[in-house]
N, C-alpha and C. Protein backbone atom coordinates (compact mmCIF):
# COMPACT_ATOMS: atom_id res chain seq x y z
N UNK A 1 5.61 22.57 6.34
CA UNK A 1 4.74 23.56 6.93
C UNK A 1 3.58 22.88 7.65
N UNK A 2 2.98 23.81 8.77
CA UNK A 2 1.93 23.19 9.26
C UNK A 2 0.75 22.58 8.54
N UNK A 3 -0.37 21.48 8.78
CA UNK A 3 -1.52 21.69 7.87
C UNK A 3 -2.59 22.94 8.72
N UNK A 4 -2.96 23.60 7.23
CA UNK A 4 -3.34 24.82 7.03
C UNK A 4 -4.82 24.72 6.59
N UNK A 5 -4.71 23.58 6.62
CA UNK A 5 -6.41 23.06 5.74
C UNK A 5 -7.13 22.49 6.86
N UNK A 6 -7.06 22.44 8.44
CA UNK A 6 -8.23 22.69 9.11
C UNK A 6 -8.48 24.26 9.44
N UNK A 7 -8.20 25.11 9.04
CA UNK A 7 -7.79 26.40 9.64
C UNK A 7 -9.33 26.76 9.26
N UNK A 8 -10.13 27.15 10.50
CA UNK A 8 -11.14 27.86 10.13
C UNK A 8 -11.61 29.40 10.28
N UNK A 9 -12.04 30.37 9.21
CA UNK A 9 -11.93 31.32 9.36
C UNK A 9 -13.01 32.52 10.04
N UNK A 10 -13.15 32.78 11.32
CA UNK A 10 -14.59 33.98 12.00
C UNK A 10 -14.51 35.33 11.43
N UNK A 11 -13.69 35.57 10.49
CA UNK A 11 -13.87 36.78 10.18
C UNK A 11 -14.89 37.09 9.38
N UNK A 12 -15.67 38.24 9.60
CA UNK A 12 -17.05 38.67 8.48
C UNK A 12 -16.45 39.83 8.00
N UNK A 13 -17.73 40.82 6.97
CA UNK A 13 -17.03 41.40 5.88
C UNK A 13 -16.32 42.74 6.87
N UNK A 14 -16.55 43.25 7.87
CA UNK A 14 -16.29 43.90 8.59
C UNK A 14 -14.91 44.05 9.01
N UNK A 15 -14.47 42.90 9.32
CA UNK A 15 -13.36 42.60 10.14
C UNK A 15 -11.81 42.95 8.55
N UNK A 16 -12.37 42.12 7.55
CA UNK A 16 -11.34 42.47 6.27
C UNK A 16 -11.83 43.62 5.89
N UNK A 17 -12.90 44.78 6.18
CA UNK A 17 -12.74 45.96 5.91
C UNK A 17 -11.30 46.84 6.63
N UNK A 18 -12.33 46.61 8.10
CA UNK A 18 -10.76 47.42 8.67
C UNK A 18 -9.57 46.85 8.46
N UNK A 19 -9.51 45.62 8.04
CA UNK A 19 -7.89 45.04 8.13
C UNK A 19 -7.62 45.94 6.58
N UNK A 20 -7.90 45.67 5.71
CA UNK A 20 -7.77 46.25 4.68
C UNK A 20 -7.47 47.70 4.75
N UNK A 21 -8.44 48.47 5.16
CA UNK A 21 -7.31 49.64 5.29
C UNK A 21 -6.31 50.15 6.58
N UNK A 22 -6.41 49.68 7.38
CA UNK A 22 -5.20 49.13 8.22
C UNK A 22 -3.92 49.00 7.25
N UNK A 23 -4.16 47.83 6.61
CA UNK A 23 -2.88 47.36 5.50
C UNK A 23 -2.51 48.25 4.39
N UNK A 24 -3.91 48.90 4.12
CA UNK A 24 -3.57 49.92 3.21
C UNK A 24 -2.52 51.37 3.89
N UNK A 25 -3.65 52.09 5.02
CA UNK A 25 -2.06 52.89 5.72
C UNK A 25 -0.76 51.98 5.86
N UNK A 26 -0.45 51.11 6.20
CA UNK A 26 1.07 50.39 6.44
C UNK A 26 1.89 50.44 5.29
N UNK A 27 0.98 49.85 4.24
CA UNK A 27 1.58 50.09 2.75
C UNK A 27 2.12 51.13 2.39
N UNK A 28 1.29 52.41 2.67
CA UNK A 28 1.73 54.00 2.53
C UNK A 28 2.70 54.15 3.14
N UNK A 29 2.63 54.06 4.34
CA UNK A 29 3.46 54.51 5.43
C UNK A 29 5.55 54.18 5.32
N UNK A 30 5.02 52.98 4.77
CA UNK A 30 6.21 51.95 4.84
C UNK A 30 7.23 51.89 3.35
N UNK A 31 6.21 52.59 2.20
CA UNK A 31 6.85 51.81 0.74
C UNK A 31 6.25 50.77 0.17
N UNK A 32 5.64 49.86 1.17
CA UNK A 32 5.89 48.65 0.24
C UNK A 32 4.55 47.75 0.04
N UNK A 33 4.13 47.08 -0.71
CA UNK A 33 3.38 46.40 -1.51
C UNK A 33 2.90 45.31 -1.02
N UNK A 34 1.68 45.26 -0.51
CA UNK A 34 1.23 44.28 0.58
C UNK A 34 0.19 43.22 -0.22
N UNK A 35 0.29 41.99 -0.66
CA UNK A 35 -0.10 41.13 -1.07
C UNK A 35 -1.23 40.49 -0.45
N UNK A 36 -2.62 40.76 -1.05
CA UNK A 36 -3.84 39.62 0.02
C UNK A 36 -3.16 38.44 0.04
N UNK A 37 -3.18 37.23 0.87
CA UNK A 37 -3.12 35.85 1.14
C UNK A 37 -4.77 35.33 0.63
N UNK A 38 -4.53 34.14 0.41
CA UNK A 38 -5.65 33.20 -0.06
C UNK A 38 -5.83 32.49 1.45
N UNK A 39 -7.12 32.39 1.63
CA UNK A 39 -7.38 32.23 3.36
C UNK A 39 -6.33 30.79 3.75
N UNK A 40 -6.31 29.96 2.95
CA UNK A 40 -5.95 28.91 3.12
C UNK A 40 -4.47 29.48 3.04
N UNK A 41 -3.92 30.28 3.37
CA UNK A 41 -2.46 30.62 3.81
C UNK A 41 -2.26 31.28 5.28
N UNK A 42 -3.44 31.49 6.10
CA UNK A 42 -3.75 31.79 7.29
C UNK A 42 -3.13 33.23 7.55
N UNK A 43 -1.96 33.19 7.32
CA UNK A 43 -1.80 35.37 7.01
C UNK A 43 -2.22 36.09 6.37
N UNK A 44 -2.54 37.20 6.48
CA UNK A 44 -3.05 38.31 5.79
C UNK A 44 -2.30 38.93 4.45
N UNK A 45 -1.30 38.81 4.71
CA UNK A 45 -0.36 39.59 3.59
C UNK A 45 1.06 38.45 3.54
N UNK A 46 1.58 39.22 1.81
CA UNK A 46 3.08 38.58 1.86
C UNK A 46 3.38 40.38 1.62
N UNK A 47 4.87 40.72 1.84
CA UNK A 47 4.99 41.42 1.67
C UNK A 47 6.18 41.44 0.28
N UNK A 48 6.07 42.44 -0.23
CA UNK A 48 6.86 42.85 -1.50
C UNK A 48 7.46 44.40 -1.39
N UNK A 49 8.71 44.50 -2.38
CA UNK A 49 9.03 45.57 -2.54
C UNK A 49 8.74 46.38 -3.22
N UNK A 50 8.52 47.71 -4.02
CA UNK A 50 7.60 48.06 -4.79
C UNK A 50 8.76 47.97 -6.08
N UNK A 51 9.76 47.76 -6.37
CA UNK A 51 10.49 47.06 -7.23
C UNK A 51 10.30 45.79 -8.05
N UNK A 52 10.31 44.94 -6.98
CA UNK A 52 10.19 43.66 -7.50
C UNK A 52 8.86 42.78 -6.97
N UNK A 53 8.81 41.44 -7.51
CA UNK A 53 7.67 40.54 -6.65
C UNK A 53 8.17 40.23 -5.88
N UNK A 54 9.62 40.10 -5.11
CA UNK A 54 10.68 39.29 -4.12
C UNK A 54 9.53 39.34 -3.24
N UNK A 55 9.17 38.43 -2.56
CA UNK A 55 8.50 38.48 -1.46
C UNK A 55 9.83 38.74 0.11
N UNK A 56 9.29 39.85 0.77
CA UNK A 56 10.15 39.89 1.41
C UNK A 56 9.79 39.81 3.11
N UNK A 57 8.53 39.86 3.03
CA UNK A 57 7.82 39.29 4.41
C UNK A 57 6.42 38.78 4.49
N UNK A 58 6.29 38.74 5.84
CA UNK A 58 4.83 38.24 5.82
C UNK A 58 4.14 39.07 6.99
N UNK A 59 2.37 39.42 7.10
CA UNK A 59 2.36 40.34 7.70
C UNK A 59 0.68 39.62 8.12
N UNK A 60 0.24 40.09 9.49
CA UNK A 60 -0.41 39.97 10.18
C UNK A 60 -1.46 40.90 10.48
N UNK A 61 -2.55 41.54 10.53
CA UNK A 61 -3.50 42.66 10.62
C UNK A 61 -4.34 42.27 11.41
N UNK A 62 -4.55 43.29 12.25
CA UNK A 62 -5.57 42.98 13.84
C UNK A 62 -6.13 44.43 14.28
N UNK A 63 -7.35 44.20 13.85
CA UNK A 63 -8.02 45.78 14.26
C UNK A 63 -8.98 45.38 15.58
N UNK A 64 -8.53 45.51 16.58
CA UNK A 64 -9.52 45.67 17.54
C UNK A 64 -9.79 46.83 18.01
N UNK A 65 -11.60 46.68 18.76
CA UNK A 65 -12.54 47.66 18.54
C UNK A 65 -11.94 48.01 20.32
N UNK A 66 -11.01 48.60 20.50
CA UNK A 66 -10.43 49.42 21.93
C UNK A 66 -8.80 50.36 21.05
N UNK A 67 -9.05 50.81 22.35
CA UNK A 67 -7.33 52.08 21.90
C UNK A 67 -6.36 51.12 22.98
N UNK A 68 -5.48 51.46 22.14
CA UNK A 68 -3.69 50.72 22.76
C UNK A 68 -3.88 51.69 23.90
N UNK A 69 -3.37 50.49 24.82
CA UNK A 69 -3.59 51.24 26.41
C UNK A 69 -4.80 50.38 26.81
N UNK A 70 -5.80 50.43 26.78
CA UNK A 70 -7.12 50.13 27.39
C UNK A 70 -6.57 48.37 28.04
N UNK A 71 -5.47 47.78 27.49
CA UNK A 71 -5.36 46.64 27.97
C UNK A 71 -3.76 46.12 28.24
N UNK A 72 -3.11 45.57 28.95
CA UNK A 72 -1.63 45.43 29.15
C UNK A 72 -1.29 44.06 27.68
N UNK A 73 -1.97 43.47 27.33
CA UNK A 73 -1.72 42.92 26.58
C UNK A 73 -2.78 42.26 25.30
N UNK A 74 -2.10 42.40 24.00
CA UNK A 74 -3.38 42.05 23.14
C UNK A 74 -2.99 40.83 22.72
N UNK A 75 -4.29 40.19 21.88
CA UNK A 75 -3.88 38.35 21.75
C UNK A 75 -4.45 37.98 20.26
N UNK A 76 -3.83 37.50 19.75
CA UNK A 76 -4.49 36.76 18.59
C UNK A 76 -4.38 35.09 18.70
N UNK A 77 -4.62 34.01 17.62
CA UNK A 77 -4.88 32.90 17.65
C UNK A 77 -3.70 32.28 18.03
N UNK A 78 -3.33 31.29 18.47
CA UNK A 78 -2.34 30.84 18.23
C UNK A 78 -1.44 30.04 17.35
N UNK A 79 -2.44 29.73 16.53
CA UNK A 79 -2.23 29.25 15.10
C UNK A 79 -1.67 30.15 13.92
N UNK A 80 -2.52 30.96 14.55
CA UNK A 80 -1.70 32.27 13.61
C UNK A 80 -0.49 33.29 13.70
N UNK A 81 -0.06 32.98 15.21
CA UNK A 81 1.27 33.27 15.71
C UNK A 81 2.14 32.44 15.29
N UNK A 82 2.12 30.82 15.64
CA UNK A 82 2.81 29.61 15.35
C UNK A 82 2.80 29.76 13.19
N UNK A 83 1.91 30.42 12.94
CA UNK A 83 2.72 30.24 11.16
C UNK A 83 2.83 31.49 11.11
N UNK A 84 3.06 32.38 11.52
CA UNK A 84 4.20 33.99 11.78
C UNK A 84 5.40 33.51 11.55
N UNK A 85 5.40 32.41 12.82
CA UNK A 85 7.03 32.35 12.95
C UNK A 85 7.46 31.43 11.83
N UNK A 86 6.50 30.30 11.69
CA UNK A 86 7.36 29.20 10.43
C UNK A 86 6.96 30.39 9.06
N UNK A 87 6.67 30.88 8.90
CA UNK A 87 6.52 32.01 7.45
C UNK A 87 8.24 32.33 7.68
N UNK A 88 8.19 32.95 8.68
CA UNK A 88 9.62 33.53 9.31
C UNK A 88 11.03 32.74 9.34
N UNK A 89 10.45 31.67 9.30
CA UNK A 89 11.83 30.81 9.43
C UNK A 89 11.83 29.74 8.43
N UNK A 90 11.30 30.17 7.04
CA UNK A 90 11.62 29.32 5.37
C UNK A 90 12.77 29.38 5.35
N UNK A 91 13.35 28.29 5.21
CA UNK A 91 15.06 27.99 4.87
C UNK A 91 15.52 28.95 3.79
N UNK A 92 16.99 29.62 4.23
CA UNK A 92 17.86 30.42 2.96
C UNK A 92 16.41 31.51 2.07
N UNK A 93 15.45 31.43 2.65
CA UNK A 93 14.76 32.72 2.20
C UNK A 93 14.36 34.21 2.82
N UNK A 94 15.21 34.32 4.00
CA UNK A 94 15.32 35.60 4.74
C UNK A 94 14.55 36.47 4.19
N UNK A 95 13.59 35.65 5.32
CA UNK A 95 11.87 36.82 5.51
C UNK A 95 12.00 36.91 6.70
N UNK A 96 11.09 37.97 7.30
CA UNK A 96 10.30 37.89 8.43
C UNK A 96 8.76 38.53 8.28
N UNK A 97 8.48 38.11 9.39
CA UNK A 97 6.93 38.27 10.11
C UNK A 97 6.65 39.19 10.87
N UNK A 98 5.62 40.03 10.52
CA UNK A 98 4.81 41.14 11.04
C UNK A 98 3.84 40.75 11.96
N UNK A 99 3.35 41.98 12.97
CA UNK A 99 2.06 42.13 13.43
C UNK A 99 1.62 43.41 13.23
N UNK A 100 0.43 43.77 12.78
CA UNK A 100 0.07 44.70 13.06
C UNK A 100 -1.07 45.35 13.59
N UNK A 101 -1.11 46.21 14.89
CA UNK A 101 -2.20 45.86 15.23
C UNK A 101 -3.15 47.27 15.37
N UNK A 102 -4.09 47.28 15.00
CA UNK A 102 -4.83 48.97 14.04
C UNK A 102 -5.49 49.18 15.05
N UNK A 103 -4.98 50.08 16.31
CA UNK A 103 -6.12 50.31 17.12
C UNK A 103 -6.59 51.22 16.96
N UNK A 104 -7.81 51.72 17.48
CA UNK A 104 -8.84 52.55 17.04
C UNK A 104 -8.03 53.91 17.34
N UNK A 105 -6.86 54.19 18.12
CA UNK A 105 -6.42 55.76 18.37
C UNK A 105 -4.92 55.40 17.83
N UNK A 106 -4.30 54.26 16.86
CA UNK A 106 -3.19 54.03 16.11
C UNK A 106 -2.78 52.97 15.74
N UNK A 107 -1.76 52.75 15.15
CA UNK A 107 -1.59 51.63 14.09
C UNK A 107 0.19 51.39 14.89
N UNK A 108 0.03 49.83 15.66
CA UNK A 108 1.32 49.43 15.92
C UNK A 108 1.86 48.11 15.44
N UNK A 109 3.11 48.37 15.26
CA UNK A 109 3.59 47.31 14.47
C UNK A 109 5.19 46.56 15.24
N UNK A 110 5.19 45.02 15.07
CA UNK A 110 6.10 44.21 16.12
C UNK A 110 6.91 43.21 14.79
N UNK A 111 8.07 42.62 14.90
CA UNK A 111 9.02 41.87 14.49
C UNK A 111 8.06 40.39 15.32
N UNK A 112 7.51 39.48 14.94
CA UNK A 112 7.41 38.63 15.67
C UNK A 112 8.61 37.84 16.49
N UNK A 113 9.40 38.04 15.71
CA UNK A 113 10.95 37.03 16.02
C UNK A 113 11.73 37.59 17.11
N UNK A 114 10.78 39.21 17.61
CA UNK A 114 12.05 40.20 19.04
C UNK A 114 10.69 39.77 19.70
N UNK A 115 9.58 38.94 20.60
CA UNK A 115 8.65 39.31 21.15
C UNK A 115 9.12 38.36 22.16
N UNK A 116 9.28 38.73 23.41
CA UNK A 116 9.33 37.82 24.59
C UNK A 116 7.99 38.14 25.63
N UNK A 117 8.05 37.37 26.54
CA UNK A 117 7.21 37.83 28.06
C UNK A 117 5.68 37.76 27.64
N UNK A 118 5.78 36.50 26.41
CA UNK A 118 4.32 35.97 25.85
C UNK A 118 3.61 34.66 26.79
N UNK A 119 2.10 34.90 26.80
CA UNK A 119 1.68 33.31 27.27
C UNK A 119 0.43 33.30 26.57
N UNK A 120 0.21 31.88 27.19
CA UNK A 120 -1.20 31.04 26.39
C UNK A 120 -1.85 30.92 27.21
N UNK A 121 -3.37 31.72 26.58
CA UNK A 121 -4.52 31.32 27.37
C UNK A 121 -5.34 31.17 26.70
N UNK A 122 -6.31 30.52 27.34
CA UNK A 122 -7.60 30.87 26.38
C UNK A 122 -8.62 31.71 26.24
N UNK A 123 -9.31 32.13 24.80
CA UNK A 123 -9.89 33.45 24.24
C UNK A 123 -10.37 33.11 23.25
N UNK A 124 -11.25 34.57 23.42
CA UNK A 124 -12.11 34.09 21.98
C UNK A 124 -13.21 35.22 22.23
N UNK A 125 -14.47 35.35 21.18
CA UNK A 125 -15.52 35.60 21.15
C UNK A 125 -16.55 35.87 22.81
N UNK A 126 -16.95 37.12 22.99
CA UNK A 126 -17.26 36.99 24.30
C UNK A 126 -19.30 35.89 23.85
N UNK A 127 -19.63 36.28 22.96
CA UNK A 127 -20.70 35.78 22.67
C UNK A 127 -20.29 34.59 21.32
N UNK A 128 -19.82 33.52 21.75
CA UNK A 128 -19.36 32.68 20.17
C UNK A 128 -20.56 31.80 19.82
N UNK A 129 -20.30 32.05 18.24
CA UNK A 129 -21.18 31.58 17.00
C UNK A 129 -21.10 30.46 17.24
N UNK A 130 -19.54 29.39 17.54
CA UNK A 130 -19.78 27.60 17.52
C UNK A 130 -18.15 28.05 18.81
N UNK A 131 -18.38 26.59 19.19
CA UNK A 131 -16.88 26.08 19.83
C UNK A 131 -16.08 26.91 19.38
N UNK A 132 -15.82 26.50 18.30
CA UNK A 132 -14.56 26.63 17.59
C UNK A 132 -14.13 28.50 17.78
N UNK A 133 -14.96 29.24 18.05
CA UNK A 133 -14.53 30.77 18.39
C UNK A 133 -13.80 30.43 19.62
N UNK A 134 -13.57 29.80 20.30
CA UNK A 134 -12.99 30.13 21.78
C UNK A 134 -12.01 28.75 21.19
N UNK A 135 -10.68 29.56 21.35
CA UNK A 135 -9.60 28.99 21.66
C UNK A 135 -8.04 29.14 22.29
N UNK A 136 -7.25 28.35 22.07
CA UNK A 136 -5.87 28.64 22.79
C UNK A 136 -5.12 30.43 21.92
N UNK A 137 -4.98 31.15 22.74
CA UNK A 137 -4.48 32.09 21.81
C UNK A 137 -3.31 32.98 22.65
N UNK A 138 -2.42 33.64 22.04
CA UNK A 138 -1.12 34.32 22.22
C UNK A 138 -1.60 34.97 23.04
N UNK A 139 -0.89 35.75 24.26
CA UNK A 139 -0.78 37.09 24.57
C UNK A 139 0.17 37.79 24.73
N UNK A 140 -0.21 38.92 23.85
CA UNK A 140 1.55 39.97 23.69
C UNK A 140 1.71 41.51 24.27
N UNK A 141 2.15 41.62 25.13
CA UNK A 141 2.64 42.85 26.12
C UNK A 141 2.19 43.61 24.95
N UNK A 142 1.55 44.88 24.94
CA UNK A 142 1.41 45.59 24.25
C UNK A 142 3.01 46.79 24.37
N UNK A 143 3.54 46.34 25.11
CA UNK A 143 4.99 47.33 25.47
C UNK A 143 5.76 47.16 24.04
N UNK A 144 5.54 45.90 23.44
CA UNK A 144 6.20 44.97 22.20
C UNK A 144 5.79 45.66 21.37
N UNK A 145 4.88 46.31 21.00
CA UNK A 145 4.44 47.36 19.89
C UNK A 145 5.17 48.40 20.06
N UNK A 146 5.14 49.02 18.49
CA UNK A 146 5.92 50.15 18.36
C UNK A 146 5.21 50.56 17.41
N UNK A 147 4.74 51.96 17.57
CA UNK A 147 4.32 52.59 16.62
C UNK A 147 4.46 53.01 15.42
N UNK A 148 3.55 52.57 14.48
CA UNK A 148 3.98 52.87 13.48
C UNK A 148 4.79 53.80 12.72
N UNK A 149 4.60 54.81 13.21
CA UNK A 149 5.46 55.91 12.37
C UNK A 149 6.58 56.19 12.73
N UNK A 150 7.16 55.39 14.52
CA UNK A 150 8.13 54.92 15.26
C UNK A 150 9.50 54.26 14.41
N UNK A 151 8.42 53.29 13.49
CA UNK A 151 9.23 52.33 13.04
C UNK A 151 10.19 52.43 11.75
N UNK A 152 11.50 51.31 11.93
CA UNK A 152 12.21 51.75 10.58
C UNK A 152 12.71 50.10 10.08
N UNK A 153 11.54 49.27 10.46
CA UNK A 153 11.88 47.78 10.24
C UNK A 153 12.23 47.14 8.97
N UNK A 154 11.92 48.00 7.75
CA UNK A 154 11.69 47.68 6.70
C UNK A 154 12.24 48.36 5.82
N UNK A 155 12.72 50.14 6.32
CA UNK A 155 13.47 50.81 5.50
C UNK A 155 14.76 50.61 5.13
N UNK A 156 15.08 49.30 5.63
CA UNK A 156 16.70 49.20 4.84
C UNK A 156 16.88 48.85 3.40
């Protein structure tokens, strides 16, 4: 796995409020049992079944302060895309990787592993605290979202 131990974290208590209940509707919505990560695992969630501990994915939470639409494409880190996919691709442990992204007028959710017609730019903080807020980060067609209540990724 990547090292995970320079990974530094800008989120304040704000930002894991809304992610939190973000994750909390998904949980409802979906069945299933969404696990905090310890920061030093750089995702937000593992996911579980409400059966067992099987961990059966891994999941991503992104509340930005605009409505789906207001932009052709939304972006997170790229560090945190790049361990989406290695979460996603643990040998003989058939998981996958979530996004989800809580916009202020709905809650959409993507397969990282179906996302094409992505690029890298750089982003960040329009006013940043140090360097380190502005960096290389994903951008994903918001077309790639599917609405939550759309979705049936998980009901099998």
């Amino acid at each position: 796995m990547s090292d995970q131990s320079s990974f530094v974290m800008f989120e304040n208590q704000g930002h894991r409020k809304k992610e939190f209940i973000c994750g909390s509707r998904v949980s409802q919505k979906l069945g299933l049992v969404l696990k905090k990560q310890a920061p030093r695992y750089i995702i937000d969630y593992r996911i579980q079944s409400m059966s067992s501990k099987k961990v059966r994915g891994w999941l991503e939470v992104k509340c930005p302060n605009h409505n789906y639409g207001d932009f052709p494409t939304f972006y997170t880190s790229l560090k945190k895309w790049m361990a989406l996919h290695e979460y996603a691709n643990i040998p003989f442990c058939n998981t996958k990787s979530f996004l989800v992204v809580g916009y202020k007028n709905g809650d959409y959710i993507m397969d990282v592993s179906e996302c094409d017609n992505t690029f890298i730019q750089e982003a960040g903080w329009n006013q940043p605290r140090v360097e380190e807020d502005i960096e290389p980060c994903i951008h994903i067609p918001i077309s790639r979202l599917i609405k939550l209540e759309e979705s049936k990724w998980m009901k099998k």
